[in-house]
Protein backbone atom coordinates (compact mmCIF):
# COMPACT_ATOMS: atom_id res chain seq x y z
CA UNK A 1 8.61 -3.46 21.57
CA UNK A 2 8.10 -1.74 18.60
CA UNK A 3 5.42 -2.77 15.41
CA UNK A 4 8.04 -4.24 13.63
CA UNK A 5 9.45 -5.80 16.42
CA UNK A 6 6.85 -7.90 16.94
CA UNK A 7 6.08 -8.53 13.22
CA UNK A 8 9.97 -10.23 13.17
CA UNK A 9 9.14 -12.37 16.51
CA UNK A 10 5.95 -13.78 14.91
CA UNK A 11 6.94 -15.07 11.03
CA UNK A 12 8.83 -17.75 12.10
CA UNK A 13 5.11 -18.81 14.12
CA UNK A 14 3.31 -17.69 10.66
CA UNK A 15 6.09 -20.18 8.69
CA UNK A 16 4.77 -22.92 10.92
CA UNK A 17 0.96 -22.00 9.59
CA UNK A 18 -0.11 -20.60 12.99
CA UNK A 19 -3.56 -18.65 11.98
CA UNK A 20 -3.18 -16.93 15.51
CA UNK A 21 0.27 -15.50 14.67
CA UNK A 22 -1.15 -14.28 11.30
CA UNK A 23 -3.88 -13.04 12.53
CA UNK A 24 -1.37 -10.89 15.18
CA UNK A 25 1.01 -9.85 12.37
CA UNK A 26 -1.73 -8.46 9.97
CA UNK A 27 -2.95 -6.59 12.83
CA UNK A 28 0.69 -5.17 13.54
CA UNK A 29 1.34 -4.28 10.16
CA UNK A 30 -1.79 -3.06 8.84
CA UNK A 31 -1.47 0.53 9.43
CA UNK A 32 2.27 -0.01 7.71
CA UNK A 33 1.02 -1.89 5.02
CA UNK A 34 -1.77 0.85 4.76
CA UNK A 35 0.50 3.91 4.15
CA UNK A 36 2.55 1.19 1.42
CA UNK A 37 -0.70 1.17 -0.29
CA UNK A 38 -1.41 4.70 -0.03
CA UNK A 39 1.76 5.61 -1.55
CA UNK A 40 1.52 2.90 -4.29
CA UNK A 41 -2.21 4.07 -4.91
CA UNK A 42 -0.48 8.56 -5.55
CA UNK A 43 2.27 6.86 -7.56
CA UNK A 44 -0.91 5.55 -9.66
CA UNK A 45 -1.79 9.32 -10.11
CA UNK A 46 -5.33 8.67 -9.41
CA UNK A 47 -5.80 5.88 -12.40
CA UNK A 48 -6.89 3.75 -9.96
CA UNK A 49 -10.08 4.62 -7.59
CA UNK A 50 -9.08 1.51 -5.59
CA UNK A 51 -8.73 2.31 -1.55
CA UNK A 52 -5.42 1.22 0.09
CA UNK A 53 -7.30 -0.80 2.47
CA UNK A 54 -8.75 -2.74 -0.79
CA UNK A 55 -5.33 -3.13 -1.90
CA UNK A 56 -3.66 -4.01 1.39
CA UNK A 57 -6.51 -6.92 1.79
CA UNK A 58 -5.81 -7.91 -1.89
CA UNK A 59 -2.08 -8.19 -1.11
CA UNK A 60 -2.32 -10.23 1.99
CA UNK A 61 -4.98 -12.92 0.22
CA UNK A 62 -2.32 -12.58 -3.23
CA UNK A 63 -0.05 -14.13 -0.37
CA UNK A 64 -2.50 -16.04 1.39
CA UNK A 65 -1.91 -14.68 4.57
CA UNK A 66 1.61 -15.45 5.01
CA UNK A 67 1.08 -18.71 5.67
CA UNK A 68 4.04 -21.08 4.89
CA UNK A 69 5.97 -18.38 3.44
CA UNK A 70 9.62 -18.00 5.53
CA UNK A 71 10.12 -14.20 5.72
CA UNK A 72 13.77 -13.10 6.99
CA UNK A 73 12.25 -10.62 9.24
CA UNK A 74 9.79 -7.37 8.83
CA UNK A 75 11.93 -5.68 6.17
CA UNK A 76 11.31 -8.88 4.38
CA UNK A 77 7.58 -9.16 4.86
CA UNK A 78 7.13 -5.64 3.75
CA UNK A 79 9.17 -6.08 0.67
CA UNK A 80 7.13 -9.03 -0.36
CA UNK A 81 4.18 -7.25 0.27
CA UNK A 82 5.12 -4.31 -1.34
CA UNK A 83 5.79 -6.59 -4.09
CA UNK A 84 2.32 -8.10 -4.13
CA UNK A 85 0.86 -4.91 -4.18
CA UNK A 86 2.72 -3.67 -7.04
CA UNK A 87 2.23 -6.50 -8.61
CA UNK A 88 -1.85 -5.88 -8.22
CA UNK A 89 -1.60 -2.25 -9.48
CA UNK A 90 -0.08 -3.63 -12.67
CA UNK A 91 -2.42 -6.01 -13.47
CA UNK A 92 -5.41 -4.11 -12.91
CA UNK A 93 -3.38 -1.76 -15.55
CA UNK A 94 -3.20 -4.10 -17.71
CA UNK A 95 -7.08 -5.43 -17.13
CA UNK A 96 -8.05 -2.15 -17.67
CA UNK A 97 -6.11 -1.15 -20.95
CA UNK A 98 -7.23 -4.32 -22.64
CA UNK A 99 -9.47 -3.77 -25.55
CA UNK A 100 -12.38 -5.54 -24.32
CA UNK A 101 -12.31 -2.81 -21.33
CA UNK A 102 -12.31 0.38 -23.85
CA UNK A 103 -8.81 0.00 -23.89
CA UNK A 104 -8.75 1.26 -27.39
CA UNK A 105 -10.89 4.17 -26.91
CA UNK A 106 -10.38 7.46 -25.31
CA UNK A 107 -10.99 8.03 -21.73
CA UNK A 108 -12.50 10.74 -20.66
CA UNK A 109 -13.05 12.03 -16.99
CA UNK A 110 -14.53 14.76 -15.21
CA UNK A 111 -10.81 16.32 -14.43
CA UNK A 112 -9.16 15.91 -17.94
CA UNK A 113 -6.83 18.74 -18.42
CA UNK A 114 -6.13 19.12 -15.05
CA UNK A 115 -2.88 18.16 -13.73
CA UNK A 116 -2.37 15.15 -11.67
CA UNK A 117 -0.21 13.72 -9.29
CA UNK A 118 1.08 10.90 -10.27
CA UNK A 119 2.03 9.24 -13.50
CA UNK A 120 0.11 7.63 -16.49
CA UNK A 121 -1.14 3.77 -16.93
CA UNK A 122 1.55 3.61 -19.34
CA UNK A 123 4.46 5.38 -17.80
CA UNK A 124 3.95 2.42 -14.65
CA UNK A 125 3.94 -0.71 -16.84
CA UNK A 126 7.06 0.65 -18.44
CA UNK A 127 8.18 1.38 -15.37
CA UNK A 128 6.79 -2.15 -14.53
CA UNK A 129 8.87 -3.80 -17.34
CA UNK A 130 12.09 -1.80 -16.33
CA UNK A 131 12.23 -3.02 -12.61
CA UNK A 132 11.51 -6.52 -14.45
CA UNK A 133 14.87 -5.91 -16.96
CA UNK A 134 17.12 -4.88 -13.66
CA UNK A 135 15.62 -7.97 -11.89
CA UNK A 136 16.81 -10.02 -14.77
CA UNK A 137 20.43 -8.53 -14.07
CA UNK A 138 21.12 -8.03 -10.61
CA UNK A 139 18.29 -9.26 -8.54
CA UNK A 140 19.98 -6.87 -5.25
CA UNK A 141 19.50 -3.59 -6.89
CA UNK A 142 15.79 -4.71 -7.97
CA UNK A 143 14.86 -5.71 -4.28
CA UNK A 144 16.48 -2.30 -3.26
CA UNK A 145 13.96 -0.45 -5.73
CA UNK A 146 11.61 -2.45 -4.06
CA UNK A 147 12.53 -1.93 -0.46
CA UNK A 148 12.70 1.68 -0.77
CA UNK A 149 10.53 2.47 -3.30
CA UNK A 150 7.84 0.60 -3.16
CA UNK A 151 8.00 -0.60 0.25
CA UNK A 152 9.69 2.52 1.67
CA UNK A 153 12.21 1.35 3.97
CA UNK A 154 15.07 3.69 4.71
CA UNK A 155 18.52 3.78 3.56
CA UNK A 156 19.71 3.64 6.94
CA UNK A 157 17.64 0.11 7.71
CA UNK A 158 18.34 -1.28 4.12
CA UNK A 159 22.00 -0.93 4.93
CA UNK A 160 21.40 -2.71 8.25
CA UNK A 161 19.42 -5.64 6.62
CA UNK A 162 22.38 -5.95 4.19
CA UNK A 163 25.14 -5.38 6.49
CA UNK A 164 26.99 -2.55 4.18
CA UNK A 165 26.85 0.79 4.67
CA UNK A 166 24.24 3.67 4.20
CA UNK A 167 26.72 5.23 1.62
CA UNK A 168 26.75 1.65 -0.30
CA UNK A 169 23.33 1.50 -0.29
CA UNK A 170 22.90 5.29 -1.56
CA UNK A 171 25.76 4.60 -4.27
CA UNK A 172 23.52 0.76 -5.54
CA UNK A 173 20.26 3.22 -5.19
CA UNK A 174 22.07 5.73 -7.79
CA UNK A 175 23.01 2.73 -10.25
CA UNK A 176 19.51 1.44 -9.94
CA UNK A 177 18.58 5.10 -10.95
CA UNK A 178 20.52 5.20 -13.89
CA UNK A 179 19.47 1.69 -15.29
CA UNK A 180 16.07 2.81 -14.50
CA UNK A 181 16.46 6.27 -15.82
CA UNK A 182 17.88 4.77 -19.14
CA UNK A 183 15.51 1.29 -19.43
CA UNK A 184 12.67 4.36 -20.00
C-alpha cells in the first residue's frame, strides 16, 4: 500500500475526529507535505527564512489537524494543505511588508545584488491576488493551479481525480496560464 494509499483509507476515520487516524495520516504525509513546503519556501526566493517543517506544522494546526474536515481522498488533502500553506506564505508577506515591520524602508541583506531563485514579496501577492481573480471565475482552473502548482500533483493523477483526460487537463492548465500570465 502506498503513502497515499493509506492517507485516502484514513480521512474518512479523521472526518469522524479520530486523533489516532490523524495522528497516522500526518505521519504518512509528512515527508509529502515536507517537499510541498520546500517547494513553496524556493518559490519564496529566499524572502522567507522559515523551514518547511515550520511551515508544514503551521499548515496542519491552520487546519487543526484535519479534524472534522471531509477530504475526497489524498489529492484532496494535499490540495487543501497546499492551500493552507500558501495561504501562510502570504500572510507572513503581508506581516512583513506592513509599515510597522520596516515595510516602508529599504531592506538590505548580506546577498543584495546577487541573484536569487525565486521571486520577490511583491511578485507572490500579485501572484496571490491573481489565483484569487481566477478563483472568482472558474473555481476548477484555480484548484488545478493549486493541485499542480502548489501542491504538485501530476497531470496524469489530476486527470484521474477529475475523470477527463491528461490532454484536458494540459489544455485547462494552458488557459489558467494565460489568465494568469495576463492578471500580472
Amino acid at each position: 500500500m502506498t503513502e497515499r494509499q493509506g492517507v485516502t483509507e484514513l480521512l474518512p476515520k479523521l472526518a469522524a475526529g479520530d486523533a489516532s487516524a490523524r495522528d497516522e495520516i500526518y505521519r504518512l504525509a509528512y515527508q509529502e507535505l515536507r517537499r510541498i513546503a520546500r517547494q513553496a519556501l524556493q518559490r519564496a526566493g529566499g524572502a522567507l527564512t522559515m523551514h518547511p517543517s515550520t511551515l508544514v506544522h503551521e499548515a496542519y494546526l491552520k487546519l487543526g489537524g484535519g479534524a472534522g474536515l471531509a477530504f475526497n481522498d489524498s489529492r484532496h488533502f494535499y490540495s487543501v494543505l497546499a492551500r493552507a500553506m500558501r495561504q501562510i506564505l502570504v500572510d507572513e508577506f503581508r506581516s512583513r511588508a506592513a509599515v510597522r515591520h520596516g515595510g516602508d524602508l529599504a531592506r538590505a541583506t548580506l546577498t543584495e545584488g546577487l541573484p536569487e531563485g525565486g521571486a520577490e514579496v511583491g511578485e507572490l501577492l500579485a501572484v496571490d491576488e491573481a489565483l484569487r481573480k481566477l478563483e472568482q471565475l472558474d473555481p476548477d482552473l484555480a484548484e488545478l493551479v493549486e493541485w499542480h502548482f502548489f501542491a504538485g500533483i501530476s497531470f496524469v493523477d489530476i486527470a484521474a481525480a477529475r475523470g477527463v483526460t491528461e490532454r484536458t487537463v494540459r489544455r485547462h492548465w494552458d488557459t489558467a496560464r494565460a489568465f494568469l500570465s495576463g492578471a500580472l
